[in-house]
Each structure stands twice: as structure tokens, then as C-alpha cells.
Protein backbone atom coordinates (compact mmCIF):
# COMPACT_ATOMS: atom_id res chain seq x y z
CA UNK A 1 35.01 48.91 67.63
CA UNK A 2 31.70 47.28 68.79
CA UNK A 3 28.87 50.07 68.70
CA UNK A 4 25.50 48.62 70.87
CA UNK A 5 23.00 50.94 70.31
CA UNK A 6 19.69 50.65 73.29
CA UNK A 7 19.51 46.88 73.23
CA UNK A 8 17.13 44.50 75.13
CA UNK A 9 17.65 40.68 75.26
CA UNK A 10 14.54 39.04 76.99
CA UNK A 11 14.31 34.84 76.98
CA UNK A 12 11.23 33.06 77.55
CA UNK A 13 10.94 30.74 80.60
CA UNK A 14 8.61 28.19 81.80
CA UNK A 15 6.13 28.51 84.76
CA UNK A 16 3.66 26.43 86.63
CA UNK A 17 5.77 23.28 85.75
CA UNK A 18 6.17 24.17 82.11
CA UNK A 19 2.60 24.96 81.03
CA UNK A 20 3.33 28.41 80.34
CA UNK A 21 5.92 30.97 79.62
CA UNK A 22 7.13 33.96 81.07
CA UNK A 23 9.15 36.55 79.64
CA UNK A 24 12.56 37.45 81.24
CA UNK A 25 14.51 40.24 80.91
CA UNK A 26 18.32 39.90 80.61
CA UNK A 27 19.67 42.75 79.65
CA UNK A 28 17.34 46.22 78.90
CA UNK A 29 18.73 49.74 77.50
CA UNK A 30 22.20 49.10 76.92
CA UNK A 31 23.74 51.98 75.08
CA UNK A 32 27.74 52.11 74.81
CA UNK A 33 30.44 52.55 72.10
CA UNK A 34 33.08 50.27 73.08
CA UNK A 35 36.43 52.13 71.31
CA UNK A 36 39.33 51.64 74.42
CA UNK A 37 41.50 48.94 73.49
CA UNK A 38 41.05 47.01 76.82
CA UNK A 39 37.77 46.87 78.41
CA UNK A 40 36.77 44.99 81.70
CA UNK A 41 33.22 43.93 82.29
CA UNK A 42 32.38 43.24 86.04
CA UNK A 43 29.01 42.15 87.72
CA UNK A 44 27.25 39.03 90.10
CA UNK A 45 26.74 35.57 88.67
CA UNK A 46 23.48 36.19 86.34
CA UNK A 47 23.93 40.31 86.50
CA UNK A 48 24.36 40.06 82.54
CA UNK A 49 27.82 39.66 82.18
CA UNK A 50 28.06 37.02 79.73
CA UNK A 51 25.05 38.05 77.48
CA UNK A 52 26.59 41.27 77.06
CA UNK A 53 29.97 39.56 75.98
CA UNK A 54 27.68 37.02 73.27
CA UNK A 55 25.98 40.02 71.88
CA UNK A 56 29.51 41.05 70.83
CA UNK A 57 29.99 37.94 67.75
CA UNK A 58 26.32 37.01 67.23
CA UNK A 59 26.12 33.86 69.61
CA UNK A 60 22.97 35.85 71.02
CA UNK A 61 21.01 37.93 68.90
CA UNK A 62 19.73 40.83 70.55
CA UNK A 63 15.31 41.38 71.09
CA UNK A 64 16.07 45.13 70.94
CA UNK A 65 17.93 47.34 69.37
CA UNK A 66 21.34 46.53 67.21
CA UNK A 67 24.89 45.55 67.32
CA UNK A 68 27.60 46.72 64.94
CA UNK A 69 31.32 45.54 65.11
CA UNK A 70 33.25 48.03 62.92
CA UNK A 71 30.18 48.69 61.40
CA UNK A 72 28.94 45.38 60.77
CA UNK A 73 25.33 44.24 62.05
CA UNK A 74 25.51 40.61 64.21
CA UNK A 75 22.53 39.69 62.81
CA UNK A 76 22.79 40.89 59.15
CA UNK A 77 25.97 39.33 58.76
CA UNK A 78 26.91 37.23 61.76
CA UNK A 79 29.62 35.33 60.11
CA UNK A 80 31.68 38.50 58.70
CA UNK A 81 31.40 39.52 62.62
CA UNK A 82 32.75 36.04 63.85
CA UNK A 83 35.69 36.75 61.39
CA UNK A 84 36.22 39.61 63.62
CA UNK A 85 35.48 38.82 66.64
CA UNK A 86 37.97 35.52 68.55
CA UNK A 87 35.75 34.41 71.65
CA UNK A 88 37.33 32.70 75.02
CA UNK A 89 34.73 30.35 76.57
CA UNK A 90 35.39 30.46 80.62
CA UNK A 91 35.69 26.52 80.09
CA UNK A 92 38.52 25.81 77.52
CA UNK A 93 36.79 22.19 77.06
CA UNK A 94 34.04 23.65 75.44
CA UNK A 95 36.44 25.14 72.62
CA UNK A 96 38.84 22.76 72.09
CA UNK A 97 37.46 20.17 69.95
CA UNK A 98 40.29 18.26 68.47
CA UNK A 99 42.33 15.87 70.40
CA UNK A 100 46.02 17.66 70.85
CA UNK A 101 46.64 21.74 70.52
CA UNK A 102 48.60 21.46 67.05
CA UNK A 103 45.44 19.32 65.52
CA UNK A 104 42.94 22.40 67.37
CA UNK A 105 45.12 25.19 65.69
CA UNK A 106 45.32 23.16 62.69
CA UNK A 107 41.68 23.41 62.05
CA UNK A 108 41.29 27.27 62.86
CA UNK A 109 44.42 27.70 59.89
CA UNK A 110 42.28 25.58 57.58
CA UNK A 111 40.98 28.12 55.52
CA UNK A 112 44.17 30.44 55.29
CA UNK A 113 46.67 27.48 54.55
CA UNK A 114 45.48 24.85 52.74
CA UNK A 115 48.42 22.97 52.53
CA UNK A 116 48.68 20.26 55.01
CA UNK A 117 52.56 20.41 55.91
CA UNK A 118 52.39 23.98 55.45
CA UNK A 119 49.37 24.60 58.09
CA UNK A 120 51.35 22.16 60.61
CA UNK A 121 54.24 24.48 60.45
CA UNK A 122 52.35 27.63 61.16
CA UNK A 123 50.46 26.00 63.77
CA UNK A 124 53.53 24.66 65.66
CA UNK A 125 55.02 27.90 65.30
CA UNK A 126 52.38 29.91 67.28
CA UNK A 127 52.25 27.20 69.33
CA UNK A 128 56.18 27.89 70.03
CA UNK A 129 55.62 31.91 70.39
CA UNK A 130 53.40 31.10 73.44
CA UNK A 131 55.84 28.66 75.07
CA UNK A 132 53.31 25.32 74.26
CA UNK A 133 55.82 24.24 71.80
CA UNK A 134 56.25 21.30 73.98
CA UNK A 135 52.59 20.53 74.44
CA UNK A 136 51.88 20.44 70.55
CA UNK A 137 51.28 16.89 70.29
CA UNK A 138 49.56 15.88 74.15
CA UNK A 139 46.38 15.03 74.67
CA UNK A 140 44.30 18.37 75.47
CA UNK A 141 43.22 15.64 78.97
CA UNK A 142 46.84 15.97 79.48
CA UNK A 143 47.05 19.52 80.34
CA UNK A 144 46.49 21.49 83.07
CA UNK A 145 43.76 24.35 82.92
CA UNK A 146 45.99 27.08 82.45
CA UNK A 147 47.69 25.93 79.28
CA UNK A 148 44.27 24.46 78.02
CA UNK A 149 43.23 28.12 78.48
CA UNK A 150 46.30 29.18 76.29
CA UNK A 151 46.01 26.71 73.80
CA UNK A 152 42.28 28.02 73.62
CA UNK A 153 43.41 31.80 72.82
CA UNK A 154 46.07 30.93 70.63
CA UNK A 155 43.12 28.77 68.44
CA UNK A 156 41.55 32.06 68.60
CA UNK A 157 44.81 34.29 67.31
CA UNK A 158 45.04 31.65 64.41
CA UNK A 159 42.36 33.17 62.79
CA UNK A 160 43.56 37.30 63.58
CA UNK A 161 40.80 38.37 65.08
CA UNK A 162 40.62 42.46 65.30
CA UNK A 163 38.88 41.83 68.34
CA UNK A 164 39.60 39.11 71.23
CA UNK A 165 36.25 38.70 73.92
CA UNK A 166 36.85 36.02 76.76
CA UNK A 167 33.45 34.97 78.97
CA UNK A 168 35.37 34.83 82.35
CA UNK A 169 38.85 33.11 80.81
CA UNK A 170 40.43 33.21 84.85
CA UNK A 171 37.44 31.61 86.62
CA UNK A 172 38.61 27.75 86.52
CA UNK A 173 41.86 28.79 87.35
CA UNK A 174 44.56 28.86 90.04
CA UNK A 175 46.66 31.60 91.06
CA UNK A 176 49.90 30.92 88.72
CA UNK A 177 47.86 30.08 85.88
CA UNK A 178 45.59 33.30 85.94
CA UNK A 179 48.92 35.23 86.11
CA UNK A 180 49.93 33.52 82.86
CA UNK A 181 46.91 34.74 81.28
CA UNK A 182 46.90 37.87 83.00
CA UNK A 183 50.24 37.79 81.04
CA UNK A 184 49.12 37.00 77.64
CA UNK A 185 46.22 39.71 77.72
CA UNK A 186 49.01 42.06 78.33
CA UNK A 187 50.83 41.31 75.52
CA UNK A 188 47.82 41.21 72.81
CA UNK A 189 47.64 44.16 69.91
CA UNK A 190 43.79 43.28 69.88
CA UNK A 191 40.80 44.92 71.38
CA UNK A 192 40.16 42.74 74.30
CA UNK A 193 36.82 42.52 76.36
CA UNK A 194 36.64 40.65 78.89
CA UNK A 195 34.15 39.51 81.85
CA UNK A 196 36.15 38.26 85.13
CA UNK A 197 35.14 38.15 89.00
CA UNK A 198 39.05 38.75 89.55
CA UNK A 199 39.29 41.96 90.34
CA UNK A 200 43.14 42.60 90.02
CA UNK A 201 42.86 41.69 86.45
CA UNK A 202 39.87 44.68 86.48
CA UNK A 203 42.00 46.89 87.55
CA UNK A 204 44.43 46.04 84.25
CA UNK A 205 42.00 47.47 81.67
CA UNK A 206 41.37 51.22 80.59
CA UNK A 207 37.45 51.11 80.90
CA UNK A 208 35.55 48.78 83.03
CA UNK A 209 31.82 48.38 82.93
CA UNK A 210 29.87 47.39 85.95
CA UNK A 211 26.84 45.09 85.26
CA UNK A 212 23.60 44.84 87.79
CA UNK A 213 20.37 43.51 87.29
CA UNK A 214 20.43 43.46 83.12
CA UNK A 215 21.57 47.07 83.00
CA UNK A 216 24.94 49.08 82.70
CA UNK A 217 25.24 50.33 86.53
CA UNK A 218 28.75 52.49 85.79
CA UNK A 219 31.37 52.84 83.17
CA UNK A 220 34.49 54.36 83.65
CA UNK A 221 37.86 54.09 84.60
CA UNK A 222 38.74 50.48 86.67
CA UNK A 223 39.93 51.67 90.04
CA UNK A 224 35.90 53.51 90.32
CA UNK A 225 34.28 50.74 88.89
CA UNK A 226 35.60 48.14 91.23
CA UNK A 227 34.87 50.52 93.90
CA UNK A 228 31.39 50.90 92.94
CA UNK A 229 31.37 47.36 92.19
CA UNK A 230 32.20 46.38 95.83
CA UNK A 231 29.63 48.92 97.05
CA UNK A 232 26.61 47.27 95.55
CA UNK A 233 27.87 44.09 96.63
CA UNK A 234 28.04 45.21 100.17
């Protein structure tokens, strides 16, 4: 459960061809108590979306206000919340930093299985229980976006996350590939947040928050929020 209690995240950007700063605002009074086990987050390219989602492990501390993930502070103790908390970039090539999946999974079992032969096995096996059995040993080049998207997530499962938050995970991805992750998300026992533009996978979730402008807009069921979604859009 991820408790965000009134928080502000401002940046500082430069003006008048760097000289000087201004202060932006990217999120301001965000209040929510995030306890359904599959939440949607919806909103416009640079609504908030994504800072929201960050707040959630510590990759962005927050200027206001405090975040707690099953009571946990991010900025207390950030790594006891990463523990916690498995994040999906929207790029998969920004995660996957060995060269095949079995080496990626490999390194995310490194510190539950410290036995080499012993951590290959268990990687090639959840490997196999997501049907990428095959792909263990390719070159992460090699595959297409969907399955570098899976490979990504299951990296993320190694580790058994309580919580699973994806930045957009469908974005770079075509139609029969967001249906396999559309798939996977289904079949997770994890909280899952996660920030899309596809609405059909919106409508999939319990909760859905609606982002505008830095602030929470609505928050409710899916079918309303898209609805009110498409309204400010129009």
C-alpha cells in the first residue's frame, strides 16, 4: 500500500538562455491512499503521469510532503522501498543491462541465490513460466519489443516485489504485443500501478486516476475516469 500524503515536486529550470532559474511545478497537493490491487493512472504527455509513478520507489524524491510504501518513507529508507517496489521503464532498453534475458535475471537473483548453477536454474525457470524459455540465451537486440518488455517484468518478479509500477510499459508497442502484456498484468498477485495512454488497458484496473496540469483531476472507477479523461481532452 503506497500512502502519499499532500505532496509537491517542483524542478528548477533555466531562463534567459541559462542565466537564471525558474521554479516549476510538477506535481502540487497530491493526497491519495493507493490500497486497490490494480490501479490505472491516465493523463497528457507532461500532465504528471510519470512523476507520480517515480514518487512511488524513491527515483524522485518529493519537495513536499511524504511518501510511505507499507509504511516505509522513500526518502528515509529508499532502498527498503526499492525492495518493495519492481519498476517497468516504458523503454525496456533502459532496464535491461546485460546482454541475453537469462544473464539480466541472473543478476536480479544475485543476492537470493548465490550459487552460480543454482541462480541459472531459477532464472531459466521463470524465464520458462512466461513462455521466453526459448529466448534465454539471444541477444536482448534480438528480440522484438514485446518480449524485451517481458523479459523486463520478469527481471522485476525475480526480486518479488509486493508491488509492480510500469511508466507506460504498452507505449513502444504494437497491437499483439500490448495484448501479451495486457496478459501478463492480468495474471500478476502484485499491486500493480500503472501509467498508459491505452485506454482499453484503463478500463482493466479497479481505480484509475486522471492526471492534469500536476494535480489529481478524478479518481474513481475506470469506465468514469476515461470518460472524464476524454472530456478534458476534448
Amino acid at each position: 500500500m503506497s500512502d502519499i500524503r499532500l505532496v509537491g515536486v517542483d524542478v528548477e529550470v533555466p531562463v534567459f538562455a541559462g542565466r537564471d532559474v525558474a521554479t516549476k511545478t510538477l506535481l502540487s497537493g497530491v493526497d491519495l491512499v493507493l490500497t486497490e490491487q490494480r490501479i490505472g493512472v491516465i493523463g497528457a504527455n507532461g500532465s504528471g503521469k510519470s512523476t507520480l509513478l517515480r514518487l512511488l520507489n524513491g527515483l524522485i524524491a518529493p519537495t513536499r510532503g511524504r511518501v510511505l510504501v507499507n509504511g516505509v518513507d522513500t526518502v528515509a529508507d529508499g532502498k527498503r522501498v526499492r525492495q518493495q517496489v519492481g519498476f517497468i521503464f516504458t523503454d525496456p532498453l533502459a532496464q535491461l543491462v546485460m546482454s541475453t534475458p537469462i544473464e539480466d535475471i541472473e543478476l536480479s537473483l544475485r543476492r537470493r541465490i548465490r550459487r552460480r548453477s543454482e541462480r541459472e536454474a531459477a532464472a531459466y525457470a521463470l524465464l520458462e513460466a512466461r513462455g521466453l524459455g526459448k529466448l534465454a540465451r539471444q541477444s536482448i537486440y534480438d528480440l522484438s519489443g514485446g518480449e524485451r518488455q517481458l523479459v523486463s517484468l520478469t527481471t522485476v518478479l525475480a526480486v518479488e516485489p509486493a508491488i509492480i509500477v510500469a511508466d507506460e510499459p504498452t507505449t513502444l508497442l504494437d497491437l499483439r504485443n500490448r495484448e501479451l502484456m495486457r496478459a501478463a498484468f492480468a495474471d500478476l498477485e502484485q499491486q500493480l500501478i500503472v501509467s498508459t495512454h491505452d485506454l482499453d488497458l484503463a478500463l482493466d484496473f479497479e481505480r484509475v486516476l486522471v492526471v492534469d496540469a500536476g494535480r489529481i483531476a478524478f479518481d474513481g472507477p475506470a469506465s468514469t475516469a476515461v470518460e472524464h479523461y476524454r472530456g478534458l481532452m476534448v
